[in-house]
Protein backbone atom coordinates (compact mmCIF):
# COMPACT_ATOMS: atom_id res chain seq x y z
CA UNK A 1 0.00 0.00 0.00
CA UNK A 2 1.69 3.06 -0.96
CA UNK A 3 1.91 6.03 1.19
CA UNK A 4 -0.23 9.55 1.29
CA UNK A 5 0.09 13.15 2.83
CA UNK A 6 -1.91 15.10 4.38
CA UNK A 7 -2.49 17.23 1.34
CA UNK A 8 -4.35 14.39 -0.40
CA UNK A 9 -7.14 14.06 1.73
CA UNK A 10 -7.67 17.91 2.40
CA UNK A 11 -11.23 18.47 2.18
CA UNK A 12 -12.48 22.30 1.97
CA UNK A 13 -16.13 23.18 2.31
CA UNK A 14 -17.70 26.48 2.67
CA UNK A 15 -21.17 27.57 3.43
CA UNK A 16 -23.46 30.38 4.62
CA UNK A 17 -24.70 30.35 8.04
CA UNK A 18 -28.75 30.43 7.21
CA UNK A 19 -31.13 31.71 9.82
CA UNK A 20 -32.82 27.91 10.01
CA UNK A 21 -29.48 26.99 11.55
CA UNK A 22 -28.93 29.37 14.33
CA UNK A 23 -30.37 29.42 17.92
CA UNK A 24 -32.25 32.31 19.67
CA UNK A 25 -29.16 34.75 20.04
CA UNK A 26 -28.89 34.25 15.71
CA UNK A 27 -25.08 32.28 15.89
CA UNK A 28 -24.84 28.92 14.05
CA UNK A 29 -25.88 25.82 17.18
CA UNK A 30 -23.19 23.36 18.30
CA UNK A 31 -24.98 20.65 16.12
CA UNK A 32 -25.21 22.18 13.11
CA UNK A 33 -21.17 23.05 13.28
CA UNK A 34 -20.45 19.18 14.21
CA UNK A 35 -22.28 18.08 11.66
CA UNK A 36 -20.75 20.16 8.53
CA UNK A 37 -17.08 19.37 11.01
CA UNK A 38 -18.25 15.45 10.72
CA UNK A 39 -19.03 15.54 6.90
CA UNK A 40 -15.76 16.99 6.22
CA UNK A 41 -13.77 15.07 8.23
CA UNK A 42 -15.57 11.85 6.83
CA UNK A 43 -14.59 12.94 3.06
CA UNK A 44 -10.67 13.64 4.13
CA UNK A 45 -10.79 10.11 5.90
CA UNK A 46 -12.27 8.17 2.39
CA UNK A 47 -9.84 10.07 0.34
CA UNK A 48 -6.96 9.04 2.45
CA UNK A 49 -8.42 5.28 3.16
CA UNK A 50 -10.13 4.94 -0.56
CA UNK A 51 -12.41 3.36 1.89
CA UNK A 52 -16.22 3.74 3.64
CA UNK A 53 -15.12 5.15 6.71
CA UNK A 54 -17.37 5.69 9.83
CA UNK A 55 -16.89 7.75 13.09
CA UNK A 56 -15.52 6.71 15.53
CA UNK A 57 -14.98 9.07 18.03
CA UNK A 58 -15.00 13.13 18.49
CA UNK A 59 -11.73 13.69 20.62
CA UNK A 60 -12.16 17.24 21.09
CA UNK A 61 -13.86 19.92 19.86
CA UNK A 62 -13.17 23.90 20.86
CA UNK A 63 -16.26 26.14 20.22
CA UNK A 64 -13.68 28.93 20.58
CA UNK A 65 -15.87 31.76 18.77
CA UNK A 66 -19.78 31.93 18.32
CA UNK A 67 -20.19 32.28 14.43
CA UNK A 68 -23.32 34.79 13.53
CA UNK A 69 -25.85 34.48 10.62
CA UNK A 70 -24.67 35.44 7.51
CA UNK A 71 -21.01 34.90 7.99
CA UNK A 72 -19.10 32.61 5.48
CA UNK A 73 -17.90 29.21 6.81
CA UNK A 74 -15.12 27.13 6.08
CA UNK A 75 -14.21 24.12 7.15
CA UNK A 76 -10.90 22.78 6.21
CA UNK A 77 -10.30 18.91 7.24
CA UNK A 78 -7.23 16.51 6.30
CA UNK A 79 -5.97 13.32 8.16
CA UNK A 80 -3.43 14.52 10.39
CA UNK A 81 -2.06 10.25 10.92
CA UNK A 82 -2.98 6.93 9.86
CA UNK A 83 -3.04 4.24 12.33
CA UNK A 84 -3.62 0.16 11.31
CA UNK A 85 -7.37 0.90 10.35
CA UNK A 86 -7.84 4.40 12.05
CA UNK A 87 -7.03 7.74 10.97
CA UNK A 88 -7.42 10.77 12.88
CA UNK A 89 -8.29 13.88 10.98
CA UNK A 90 -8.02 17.31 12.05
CA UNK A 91 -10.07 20.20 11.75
CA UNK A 92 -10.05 23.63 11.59
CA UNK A 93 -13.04 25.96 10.96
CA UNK A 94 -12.63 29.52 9.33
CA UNK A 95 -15.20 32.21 9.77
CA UNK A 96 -15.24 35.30 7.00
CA UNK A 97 -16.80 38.48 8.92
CA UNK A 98 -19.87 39.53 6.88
CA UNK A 99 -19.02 43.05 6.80
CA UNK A 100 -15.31 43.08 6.06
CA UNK A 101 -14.60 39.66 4.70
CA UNK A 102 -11.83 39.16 7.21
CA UNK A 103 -10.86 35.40 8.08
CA UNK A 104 -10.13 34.27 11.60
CA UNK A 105 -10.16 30.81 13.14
CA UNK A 106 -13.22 30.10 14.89
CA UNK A 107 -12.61 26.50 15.94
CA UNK A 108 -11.02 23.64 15.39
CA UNK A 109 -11.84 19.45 16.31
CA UNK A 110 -10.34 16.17 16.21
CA UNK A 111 -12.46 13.14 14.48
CA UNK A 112 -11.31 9.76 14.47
CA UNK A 113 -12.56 7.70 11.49
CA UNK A 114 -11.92 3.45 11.16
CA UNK A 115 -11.88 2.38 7.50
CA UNK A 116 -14.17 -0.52 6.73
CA UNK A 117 -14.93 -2.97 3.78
CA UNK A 118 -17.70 -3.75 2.38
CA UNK A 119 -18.94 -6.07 5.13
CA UNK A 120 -18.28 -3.36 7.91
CA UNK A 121 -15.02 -4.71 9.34
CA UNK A 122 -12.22 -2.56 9.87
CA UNK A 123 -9.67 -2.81 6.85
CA UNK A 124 -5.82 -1.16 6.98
CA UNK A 125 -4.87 2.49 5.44
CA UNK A 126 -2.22 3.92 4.11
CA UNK A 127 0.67 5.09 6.01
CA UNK A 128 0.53 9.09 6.43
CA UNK A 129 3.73 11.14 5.55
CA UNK A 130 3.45 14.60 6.89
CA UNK A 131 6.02 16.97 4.86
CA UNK A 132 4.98 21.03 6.64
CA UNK A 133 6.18 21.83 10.14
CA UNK A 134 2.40 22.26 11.56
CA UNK A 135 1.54 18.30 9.54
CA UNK A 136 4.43 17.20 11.64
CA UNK A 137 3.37 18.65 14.99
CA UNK A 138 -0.19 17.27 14.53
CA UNK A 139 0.85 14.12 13.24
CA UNK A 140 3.18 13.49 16.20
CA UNK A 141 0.41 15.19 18.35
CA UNK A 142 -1.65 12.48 16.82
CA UNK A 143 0.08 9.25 18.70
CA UNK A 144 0.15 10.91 22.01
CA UNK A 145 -3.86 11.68 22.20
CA UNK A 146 -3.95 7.92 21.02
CA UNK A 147 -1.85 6.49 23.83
CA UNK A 148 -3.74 8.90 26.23
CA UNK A 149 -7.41 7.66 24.87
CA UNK A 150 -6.19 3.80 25.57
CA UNK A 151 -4.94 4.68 29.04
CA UNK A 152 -8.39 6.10 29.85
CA UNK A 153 -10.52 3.64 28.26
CA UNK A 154 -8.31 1.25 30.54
CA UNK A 155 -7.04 -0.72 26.94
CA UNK A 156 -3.45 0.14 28.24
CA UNK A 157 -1.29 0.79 31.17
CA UNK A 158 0.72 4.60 31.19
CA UNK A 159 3.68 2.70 31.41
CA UNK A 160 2.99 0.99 28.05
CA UNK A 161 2.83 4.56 26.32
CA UNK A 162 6.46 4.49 25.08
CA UNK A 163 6.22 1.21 23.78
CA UNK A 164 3.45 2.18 22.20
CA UNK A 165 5.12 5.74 20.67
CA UNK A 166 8.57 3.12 19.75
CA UNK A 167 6.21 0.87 17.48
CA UNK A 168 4.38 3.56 15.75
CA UNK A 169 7.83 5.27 15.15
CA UNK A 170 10.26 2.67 14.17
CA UNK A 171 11.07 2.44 10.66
């Protein structure tokens, strides 16, 4: 299986925040913003895996900036790494101010997607090769929010993080 970066599974979608999708104070809901976050994601993960990929988790998610009705959104999604069957892909989500057309970051989120075949069982993806400084810093940002995830869900001991980190980075 030959290996991708992050720039082939970059996924850019943009949309106007409508009044139907904004709550009583007229900025876009939570929902609405995972959902257009989860679509996005779910594209960068299939172009990566060539795959049907499925959620599997929401790792975080920073509603850093409410984003009014009217203003342009962007979401920008790519895998940040590739595990056996999982990738996790990271998001960040651009507002343009209505008036001045001005870009700023309003928030960003972490999706983790699992490849599957056509049966639904989890199949392998492509190694990820990050080649920019911030690809690098997410990708190796990438292993340590995986080790941390197994500790919690009690799948692995803290001690077994840096074996863990030494088999994902051995060449």
């Amino acid at each position: 299986m030959e290996s991708k970066n992050p720039s082939q599974s970059r996924t850019t979608m943009t949309d106007m925040v409508l009044p139907s999708e904004t709550n009583p104070l007229n900025n876009l809901f939570g929902g609405e913003l995972l959902a257009r976050m989860d679509r996005a994601a779910s594209i960068a993960a299939r172009r990566h895996s060539r795959r049907i990929t499925v959620t599997a988790s929401v790792n975080h998610v920073a509603f850093n900036q409410s984003v009014p009705v009217g203003s342009v959104l962007t979401v920008d999604a790519a895998v940040s790494r590739a595990f056996r069957t999982s990738m996790e892909v990271y998001i960040d989500v651009w507002m343009e101010d209505r008036f001045t057309g001005e870009r700023s970051k309003a928030n960003e989120a972490i999706y983790t997607f699992v490849a599957v075949d056509e049966a639904g069982k989890p199949t392998e993806v492509p190694v990820l090769v990050p080649e920019t400084a911030l690809e690098i810093e997410r990708f190796e940002g990438a292993l340590r929010r995986k080790q941390l995830s197994l500790v919690l869900a009690n799948k692995m001991k803290p001690n077994e993080a840096t074996e863990l980190k030494a088999l994902f980075t051995a060449d």
